[in-house]
C-alpha atoms as a PDB file:
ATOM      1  CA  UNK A   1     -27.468   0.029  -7.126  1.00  0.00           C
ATOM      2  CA  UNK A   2     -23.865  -0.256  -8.273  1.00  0.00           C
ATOM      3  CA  UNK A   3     -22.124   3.264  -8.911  1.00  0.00           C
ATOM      4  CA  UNK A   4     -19.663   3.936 -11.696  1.00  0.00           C
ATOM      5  CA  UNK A   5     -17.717   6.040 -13.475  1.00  0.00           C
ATOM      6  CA  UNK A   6     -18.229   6.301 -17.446  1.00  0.00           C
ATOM      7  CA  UNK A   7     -16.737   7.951 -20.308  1.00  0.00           C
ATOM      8  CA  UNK A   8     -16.308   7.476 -24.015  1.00  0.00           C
ATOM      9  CA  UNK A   9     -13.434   6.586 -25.268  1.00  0.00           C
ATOM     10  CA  UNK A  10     -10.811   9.616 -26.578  1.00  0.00           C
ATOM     11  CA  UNK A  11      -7.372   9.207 -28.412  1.00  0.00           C
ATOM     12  CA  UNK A  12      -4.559   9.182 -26.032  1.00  0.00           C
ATOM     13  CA  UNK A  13      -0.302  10.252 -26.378  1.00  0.00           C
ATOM     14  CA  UNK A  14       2.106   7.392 -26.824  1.00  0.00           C
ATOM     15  CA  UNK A  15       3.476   6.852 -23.723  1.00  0.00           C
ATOM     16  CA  UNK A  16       6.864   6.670 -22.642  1.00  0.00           C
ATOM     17  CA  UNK A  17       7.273   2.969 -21.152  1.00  0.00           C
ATOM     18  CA  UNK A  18       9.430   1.825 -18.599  1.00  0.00           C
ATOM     19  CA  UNK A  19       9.715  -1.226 -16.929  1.00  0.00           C
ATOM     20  CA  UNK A  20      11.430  -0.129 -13.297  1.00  0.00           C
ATOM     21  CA  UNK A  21       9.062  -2.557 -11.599  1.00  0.00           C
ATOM     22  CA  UNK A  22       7.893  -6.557 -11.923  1.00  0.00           C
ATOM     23  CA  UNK A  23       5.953  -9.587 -10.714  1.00  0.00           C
ATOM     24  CA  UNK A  24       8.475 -12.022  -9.597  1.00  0.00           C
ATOM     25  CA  UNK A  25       6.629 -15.313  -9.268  1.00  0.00           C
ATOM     26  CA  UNK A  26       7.685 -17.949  -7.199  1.00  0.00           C
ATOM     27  CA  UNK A  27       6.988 -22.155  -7.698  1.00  0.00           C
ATOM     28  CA  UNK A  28       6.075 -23.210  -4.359  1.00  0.00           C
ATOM     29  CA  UNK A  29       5.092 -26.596  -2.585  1.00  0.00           C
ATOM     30  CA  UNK A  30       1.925 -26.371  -0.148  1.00  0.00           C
ATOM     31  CA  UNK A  31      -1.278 -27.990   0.172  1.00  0.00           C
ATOM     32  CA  UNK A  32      -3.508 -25.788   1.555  1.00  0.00           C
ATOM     33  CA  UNK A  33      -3.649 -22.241   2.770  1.00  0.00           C
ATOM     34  CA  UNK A  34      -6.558 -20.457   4.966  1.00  0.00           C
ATOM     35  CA  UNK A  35      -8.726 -17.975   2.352  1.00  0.00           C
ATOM     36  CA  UNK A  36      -7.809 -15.668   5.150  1.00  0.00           C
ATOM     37  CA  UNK A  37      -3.837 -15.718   5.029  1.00  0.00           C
ATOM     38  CA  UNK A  38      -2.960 -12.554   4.327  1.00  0.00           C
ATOM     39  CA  UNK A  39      -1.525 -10.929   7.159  1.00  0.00           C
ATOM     40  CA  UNK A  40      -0.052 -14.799   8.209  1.00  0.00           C
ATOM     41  CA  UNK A  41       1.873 -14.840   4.867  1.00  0.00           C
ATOM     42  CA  UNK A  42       3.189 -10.880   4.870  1.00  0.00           C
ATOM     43  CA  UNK A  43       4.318 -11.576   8.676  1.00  0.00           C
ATOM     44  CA  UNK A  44       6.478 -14.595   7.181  1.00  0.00           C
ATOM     45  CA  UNK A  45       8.031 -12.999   4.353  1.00  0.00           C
ATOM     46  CA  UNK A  46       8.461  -9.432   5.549  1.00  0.00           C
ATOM     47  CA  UNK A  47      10.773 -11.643   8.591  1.00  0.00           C
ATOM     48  CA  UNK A  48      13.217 -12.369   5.694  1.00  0.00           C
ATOM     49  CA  UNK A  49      12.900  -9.438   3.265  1.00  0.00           C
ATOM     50  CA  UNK A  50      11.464  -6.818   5.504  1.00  0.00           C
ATOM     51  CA  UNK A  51      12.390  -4.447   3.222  1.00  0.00           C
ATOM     52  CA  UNK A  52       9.088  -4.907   1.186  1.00  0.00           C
ATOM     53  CA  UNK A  53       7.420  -3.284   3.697  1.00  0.00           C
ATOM     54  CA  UNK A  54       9.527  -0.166   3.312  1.00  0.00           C
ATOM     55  CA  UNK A  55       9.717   0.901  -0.749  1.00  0.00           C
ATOM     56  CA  UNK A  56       6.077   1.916  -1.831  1.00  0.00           C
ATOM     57  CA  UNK A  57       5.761   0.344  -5.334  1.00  0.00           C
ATOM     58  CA  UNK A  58       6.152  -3.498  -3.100  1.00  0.00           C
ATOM     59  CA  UNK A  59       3.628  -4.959  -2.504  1.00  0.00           C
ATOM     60  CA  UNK A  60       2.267  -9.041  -1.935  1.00  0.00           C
ATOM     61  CA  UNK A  61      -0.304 -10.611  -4.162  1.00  0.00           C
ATOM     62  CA  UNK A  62      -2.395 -12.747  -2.470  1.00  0.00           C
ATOM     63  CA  UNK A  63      -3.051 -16.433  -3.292  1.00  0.00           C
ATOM     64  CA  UNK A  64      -5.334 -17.334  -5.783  1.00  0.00           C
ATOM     65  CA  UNK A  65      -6.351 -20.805  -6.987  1.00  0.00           C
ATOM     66  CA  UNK A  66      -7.055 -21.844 -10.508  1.00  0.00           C
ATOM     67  CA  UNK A  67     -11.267 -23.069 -10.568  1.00  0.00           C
ATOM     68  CA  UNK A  68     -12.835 -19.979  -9.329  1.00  0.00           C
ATOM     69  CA  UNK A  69     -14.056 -19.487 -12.824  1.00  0.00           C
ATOM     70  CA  UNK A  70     -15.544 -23.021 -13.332  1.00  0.00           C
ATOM     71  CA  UNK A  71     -18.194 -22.770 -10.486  1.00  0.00           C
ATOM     72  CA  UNK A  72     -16.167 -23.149  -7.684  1.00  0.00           C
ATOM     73  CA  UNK A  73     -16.604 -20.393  -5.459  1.00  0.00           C
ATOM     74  CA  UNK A  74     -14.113 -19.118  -3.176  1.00  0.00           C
ATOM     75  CA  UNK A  75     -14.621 -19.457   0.653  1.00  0.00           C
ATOM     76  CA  UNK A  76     -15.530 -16.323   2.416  1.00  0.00           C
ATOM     77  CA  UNK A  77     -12.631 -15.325   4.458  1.00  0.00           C
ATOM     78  CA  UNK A  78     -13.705 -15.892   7.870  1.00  0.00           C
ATOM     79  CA  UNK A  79     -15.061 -19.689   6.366  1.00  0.00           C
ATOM     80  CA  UNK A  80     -13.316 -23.012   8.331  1.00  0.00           C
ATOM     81  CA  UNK A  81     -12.931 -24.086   4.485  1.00  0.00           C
ATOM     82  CA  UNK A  82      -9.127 -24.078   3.154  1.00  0.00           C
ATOM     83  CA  UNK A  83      -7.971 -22.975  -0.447  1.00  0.00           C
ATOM     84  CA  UNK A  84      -6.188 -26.033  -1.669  1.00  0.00           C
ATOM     85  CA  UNK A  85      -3.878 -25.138  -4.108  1.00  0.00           C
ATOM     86  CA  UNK A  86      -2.240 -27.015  -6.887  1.00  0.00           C
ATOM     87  CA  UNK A  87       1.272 -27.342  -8.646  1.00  0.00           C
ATOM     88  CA  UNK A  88       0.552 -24.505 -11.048  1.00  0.00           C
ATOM     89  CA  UNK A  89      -0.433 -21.981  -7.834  1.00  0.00           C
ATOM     90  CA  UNK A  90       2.138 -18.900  -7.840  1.00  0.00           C
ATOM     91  CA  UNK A  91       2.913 -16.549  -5.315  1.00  0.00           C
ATOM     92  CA  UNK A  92       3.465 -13.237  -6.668  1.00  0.00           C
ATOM     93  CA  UNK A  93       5.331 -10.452  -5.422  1.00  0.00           C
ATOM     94  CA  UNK A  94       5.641  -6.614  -6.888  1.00  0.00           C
ATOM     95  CA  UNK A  95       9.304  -5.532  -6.095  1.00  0.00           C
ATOM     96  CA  UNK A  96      11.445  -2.850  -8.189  1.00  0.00           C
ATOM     97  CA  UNK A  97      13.491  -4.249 -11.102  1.00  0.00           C
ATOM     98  CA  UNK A  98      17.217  -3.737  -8.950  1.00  0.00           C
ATOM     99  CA  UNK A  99      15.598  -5.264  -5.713  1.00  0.00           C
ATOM    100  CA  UNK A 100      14.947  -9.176  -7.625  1.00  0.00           C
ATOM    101  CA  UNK A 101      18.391 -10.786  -7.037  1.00  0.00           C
ATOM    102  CA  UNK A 102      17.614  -9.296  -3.129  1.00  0.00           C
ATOM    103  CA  UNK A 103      13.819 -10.789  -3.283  1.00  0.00           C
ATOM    104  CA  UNK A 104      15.078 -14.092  -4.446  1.00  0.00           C
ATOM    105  CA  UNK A 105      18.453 -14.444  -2.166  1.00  0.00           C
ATOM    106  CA  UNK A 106      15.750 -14.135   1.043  1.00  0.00           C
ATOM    107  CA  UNK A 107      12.770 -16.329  -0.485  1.00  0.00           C
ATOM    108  CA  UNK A 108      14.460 -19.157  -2.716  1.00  0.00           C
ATOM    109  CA  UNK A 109      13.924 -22.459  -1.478  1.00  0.00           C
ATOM    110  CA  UNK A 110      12.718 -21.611   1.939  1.00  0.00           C
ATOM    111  CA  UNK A 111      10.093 -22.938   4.392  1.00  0.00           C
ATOM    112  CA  UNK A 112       7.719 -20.625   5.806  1.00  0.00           C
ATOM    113  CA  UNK A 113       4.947 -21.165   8.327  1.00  0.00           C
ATOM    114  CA  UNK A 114       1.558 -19.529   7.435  1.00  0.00           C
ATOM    115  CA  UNK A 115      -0.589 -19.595  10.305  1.00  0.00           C
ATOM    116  CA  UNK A 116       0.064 -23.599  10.706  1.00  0.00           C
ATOM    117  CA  UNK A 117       0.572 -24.364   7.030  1.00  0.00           C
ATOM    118  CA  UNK A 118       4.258 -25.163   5.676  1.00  0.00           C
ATOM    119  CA  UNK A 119       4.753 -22.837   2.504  1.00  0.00           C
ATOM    120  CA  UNK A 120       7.777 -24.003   0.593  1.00  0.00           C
ATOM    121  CA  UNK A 121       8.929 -21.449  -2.093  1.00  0.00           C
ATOM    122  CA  UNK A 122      11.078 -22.759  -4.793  1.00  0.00           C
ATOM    123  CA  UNK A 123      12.615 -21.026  -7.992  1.00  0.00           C
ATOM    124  CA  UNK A 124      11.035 -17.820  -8.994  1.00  0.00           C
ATOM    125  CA  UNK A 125      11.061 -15.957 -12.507  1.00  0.00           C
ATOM    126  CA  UNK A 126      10.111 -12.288 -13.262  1.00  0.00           C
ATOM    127  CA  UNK A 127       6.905 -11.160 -15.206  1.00  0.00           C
ATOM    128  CA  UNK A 128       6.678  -8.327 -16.976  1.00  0.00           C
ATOM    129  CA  UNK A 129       4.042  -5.592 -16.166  1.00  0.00           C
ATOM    130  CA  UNK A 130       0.948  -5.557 -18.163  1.00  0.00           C
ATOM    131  CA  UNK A 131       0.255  -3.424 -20.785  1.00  0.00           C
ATOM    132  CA  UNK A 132      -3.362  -4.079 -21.170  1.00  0.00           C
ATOM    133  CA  UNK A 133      -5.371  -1.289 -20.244  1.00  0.00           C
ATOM    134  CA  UNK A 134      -7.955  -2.892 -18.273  1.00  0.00           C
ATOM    135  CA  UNK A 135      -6.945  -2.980 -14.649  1.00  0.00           C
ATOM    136  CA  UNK A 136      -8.708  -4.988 -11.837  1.00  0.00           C
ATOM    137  CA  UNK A 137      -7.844  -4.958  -8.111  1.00  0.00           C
ATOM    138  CA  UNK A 138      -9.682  -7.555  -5.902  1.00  0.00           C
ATOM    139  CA  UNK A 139      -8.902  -5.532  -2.993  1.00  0.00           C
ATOM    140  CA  UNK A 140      -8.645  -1.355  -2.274  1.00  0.00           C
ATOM    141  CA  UNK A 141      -8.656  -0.125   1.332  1.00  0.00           C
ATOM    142  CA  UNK A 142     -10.681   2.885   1.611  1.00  0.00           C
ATOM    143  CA  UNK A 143      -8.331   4.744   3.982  1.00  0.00           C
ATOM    144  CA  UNK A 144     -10.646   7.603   4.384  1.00  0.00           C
ATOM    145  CA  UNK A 145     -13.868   7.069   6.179  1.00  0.00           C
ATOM    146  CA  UNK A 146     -16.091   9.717   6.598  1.00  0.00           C
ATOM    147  CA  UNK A 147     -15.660  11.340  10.063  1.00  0.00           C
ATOM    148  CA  UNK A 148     -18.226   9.436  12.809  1.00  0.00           C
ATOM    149  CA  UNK A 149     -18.704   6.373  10.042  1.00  0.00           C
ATOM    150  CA  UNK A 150     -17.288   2.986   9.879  1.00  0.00           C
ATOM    151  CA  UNK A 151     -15.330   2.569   6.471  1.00  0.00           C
ATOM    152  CA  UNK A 152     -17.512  -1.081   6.446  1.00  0.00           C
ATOM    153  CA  UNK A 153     -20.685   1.164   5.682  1.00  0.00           C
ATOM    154  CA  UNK A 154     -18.729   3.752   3.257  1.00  0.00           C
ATOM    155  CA  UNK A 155     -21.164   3.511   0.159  1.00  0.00           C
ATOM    156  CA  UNK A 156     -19.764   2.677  -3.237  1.00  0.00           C
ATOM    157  CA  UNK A 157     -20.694   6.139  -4.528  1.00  0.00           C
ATOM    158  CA  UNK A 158     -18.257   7.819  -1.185  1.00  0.00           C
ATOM    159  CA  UNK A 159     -15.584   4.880  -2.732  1.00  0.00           C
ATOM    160  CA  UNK A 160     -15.588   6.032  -5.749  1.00  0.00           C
ATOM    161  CA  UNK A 161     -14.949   9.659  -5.364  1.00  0.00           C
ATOM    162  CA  UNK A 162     -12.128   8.783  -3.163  1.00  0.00           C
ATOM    163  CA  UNK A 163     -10.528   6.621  -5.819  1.00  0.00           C
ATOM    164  CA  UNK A 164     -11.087   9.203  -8.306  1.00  0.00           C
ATOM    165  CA  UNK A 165      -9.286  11.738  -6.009  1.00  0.00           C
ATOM    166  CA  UNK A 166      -6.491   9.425  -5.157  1.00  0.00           C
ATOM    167  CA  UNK A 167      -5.787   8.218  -9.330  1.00  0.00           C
ATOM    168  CA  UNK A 168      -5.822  11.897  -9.850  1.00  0.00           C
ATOM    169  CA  UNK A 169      -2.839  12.407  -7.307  1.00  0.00           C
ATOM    170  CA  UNK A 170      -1.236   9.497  -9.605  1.00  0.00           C
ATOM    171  CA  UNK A 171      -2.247  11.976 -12.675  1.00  0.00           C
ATOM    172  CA  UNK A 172      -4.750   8.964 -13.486  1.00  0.00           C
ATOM    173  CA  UNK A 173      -7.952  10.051 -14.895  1.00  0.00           C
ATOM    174  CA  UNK A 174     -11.422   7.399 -14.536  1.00  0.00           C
ATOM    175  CA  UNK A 175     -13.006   6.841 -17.544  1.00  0.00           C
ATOM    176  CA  UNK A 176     -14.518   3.546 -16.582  1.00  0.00           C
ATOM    177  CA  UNK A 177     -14.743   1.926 -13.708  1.00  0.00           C
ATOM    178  CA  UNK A 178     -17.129  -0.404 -11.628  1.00  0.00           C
ATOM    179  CA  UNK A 179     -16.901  -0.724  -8.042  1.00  0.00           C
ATOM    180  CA  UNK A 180     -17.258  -4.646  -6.709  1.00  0.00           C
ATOM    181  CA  UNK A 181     -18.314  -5.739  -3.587  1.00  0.00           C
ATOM    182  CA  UNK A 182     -16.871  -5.135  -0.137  1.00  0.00           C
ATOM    183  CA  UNK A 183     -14.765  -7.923   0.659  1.00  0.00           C
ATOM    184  CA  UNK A 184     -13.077  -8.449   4.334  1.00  0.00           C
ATOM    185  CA  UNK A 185      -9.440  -8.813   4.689  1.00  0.00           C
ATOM    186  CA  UNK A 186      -8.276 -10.016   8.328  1.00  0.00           C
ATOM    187  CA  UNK A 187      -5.688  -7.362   9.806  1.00  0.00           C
ATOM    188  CA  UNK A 188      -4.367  -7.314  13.602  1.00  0.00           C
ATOM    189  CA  UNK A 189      -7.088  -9.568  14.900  1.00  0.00           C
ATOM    190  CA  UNK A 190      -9.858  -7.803  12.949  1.00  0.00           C
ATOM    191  CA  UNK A 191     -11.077  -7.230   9.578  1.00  0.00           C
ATOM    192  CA  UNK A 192     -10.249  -4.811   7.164  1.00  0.00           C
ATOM    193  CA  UNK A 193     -12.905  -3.595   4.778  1.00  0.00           C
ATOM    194  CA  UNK A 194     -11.656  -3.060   1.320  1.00  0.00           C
ATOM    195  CA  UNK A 195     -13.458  -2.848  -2.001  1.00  0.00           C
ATOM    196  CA  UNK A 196     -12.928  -4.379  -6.113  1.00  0.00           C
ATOM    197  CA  UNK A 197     -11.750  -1.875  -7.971  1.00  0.00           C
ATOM    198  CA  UNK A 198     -12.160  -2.600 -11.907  1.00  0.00           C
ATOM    199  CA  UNK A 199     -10.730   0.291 -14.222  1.00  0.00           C
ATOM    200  CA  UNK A 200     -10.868   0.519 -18.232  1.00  0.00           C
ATOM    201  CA  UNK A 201      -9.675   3.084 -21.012  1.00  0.00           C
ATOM    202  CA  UNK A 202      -6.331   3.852 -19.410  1.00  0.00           C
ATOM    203  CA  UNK A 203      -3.834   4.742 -20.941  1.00  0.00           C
ATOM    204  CA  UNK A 204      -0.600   2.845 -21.474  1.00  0.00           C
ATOM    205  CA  UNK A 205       1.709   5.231 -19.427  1.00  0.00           C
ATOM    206  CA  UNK A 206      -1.385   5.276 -16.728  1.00  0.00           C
ATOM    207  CA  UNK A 207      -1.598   1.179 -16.295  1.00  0.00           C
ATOM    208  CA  UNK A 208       2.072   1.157 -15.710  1.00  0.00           C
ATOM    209  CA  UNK A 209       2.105   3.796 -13.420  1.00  0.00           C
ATOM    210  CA  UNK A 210      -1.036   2.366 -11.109  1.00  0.00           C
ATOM    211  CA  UNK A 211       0.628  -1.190 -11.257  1.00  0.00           C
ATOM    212  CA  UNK A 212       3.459   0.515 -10.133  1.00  0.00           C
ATOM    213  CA  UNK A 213       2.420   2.826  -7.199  1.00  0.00           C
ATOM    214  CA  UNK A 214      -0.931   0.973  -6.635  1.00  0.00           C
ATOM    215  CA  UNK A 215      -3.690   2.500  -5.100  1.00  0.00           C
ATOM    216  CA  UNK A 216      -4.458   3.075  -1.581  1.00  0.00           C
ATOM    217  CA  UNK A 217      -2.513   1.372   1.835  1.00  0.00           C
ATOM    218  CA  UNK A 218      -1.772  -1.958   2.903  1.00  0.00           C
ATOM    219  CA  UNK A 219       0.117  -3.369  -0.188  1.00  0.00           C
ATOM    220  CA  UNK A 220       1.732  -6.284   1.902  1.00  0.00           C
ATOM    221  CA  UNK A 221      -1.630  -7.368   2.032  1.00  0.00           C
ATOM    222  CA  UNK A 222      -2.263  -7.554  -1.020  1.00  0.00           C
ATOM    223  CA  UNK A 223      -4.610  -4.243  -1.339  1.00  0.00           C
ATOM    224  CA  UNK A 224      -4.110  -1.810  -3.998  1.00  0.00           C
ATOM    225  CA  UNK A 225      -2.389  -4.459  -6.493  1.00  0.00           C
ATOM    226  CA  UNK A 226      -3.912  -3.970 -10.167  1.00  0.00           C
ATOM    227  CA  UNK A 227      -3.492  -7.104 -12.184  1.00  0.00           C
ATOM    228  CA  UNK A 228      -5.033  -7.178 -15.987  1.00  0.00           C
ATOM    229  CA  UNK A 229      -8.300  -7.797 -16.506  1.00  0.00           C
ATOM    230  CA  UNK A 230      -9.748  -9.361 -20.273  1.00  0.00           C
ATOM    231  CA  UNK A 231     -12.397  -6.121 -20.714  1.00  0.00           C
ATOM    232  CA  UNK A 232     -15.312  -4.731 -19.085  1.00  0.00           C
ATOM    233  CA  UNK A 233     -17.503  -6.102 -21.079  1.00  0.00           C
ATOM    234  CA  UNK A 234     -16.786  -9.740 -19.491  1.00  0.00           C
ATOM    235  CA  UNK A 235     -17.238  -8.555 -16.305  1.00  0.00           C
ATOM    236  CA  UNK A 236     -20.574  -6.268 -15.758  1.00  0.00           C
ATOM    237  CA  UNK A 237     -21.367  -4.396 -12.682  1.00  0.00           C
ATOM    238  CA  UNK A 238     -20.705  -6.227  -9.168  1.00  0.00           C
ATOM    239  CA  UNK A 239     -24.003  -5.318  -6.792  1.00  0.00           C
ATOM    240  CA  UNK A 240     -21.946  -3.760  -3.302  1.00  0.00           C
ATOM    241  CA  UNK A 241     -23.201  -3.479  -0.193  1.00  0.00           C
ATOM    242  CA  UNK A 242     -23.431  -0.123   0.138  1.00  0.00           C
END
């Protein structure tokens, strides 16, 4: 059964916005990635701008192919099949506002090598933060496994409460959210459980700050990045496997 957090809707303060942190997408020339290139394509581009690996609002969206809505299902991650990716596939980074000119300096029209695969990135633009208030992340490490348990068999319920803790921290309150499924990430040689994290009813000043900070560790792999989602009533509960 899939666990969640629920509560009605209640009136919140204007917030106070500012935008100290964007997306900086890049154009890029490749054919193909593995589904699996995570820790490939953060090895690459820490090498030239390793200082995304030291501020903790960075962080390094994975890639994501247009399709996946019209039936096409992405690969698992440990699948021989490739993500083929098209002239209108970005690569999106989270850097602080003052760190761009820095982030573009060490990317712009470079070649990288992702495990085999020659990733050309070309001119980049910055993107805004969202200010919808319905968040998704496709991946959240769990950071905290309960002591003598493998964080692959942490239940959704155990996630939950741990994300709840952790948005509090971020003086984030849950008043919806649906946990997806686990999801593997490959890390060091192995694989790195994480979990979809979908949140709704936040307020303005709390979906900047989460997009911001993010949520949990390994940002350069693209865990703990919250990207706007169209409403949780599109989406309905995702059945976990804990």
């Amino acid at each position: 059964m899939t666990h969640s957090y629920w509560q009605e809707d209640q009136t919140e303060p204007a917030p106070s916005i500012r935008d100290e942190v964007v997306d900086v997408l890049f154009s890029l020339k490749c054919r193909a990635l593995p589904v699996d290139h995570a820790e490939a394509l953060a090895h690459a581009l820490l090498g030239a701008a390793p200082w995304i690996g030291e501020e903790d609002c960075c962080g390094i969206h994975s890639v994501h192919v247009a399709g996946s809505q019209n039936g096409w299902q992405r690969p698992e991650a440990d699948a021989d099949q490739p993500l083929i990716l098209s002239r209108r596939t970005k690569l999106g980074i989270r850097v602080p506002k003052k760190r761009v000119a820095d982030l573009r300096a060490a990317l712009e029209h470079r070649d990288f090598d992702i495990a085999g695969h020659v990733l050309h990135l070309e001119s980049a633009k910055e993107r805004l933060l969202s200010r919808e208030t319905t968040l998704f992340s496709r991946y959240v490490c769990h950071p905290q496994p309960k002591p003598g348990r493998d964080s692959t068999h942490d239940s959704e319920s155990d996630f939950l409460d741990w994300a709840a803790a952790a948005l509090a921290e971020l003086d984030i309150k849950i008043r919806k959210a649906l946990c997806g499924k686990s999801v593997k990430v490959r890390y060091s040689g192995g694989w790195l459980p994480t979990r979809g994290l979908m949140l709704a009813d936040l307020g303005l000043e709390e979906s900047l700050r989460l997009q911001q900070q993010g949520l949990g560790p390994h940002r350069e792999l693209g865990c703990g990045l919250f990207i706007p989602h169209k409403g949780i009533e599109a989406v309905g509960p995702t059945k976990g496997s804990g």
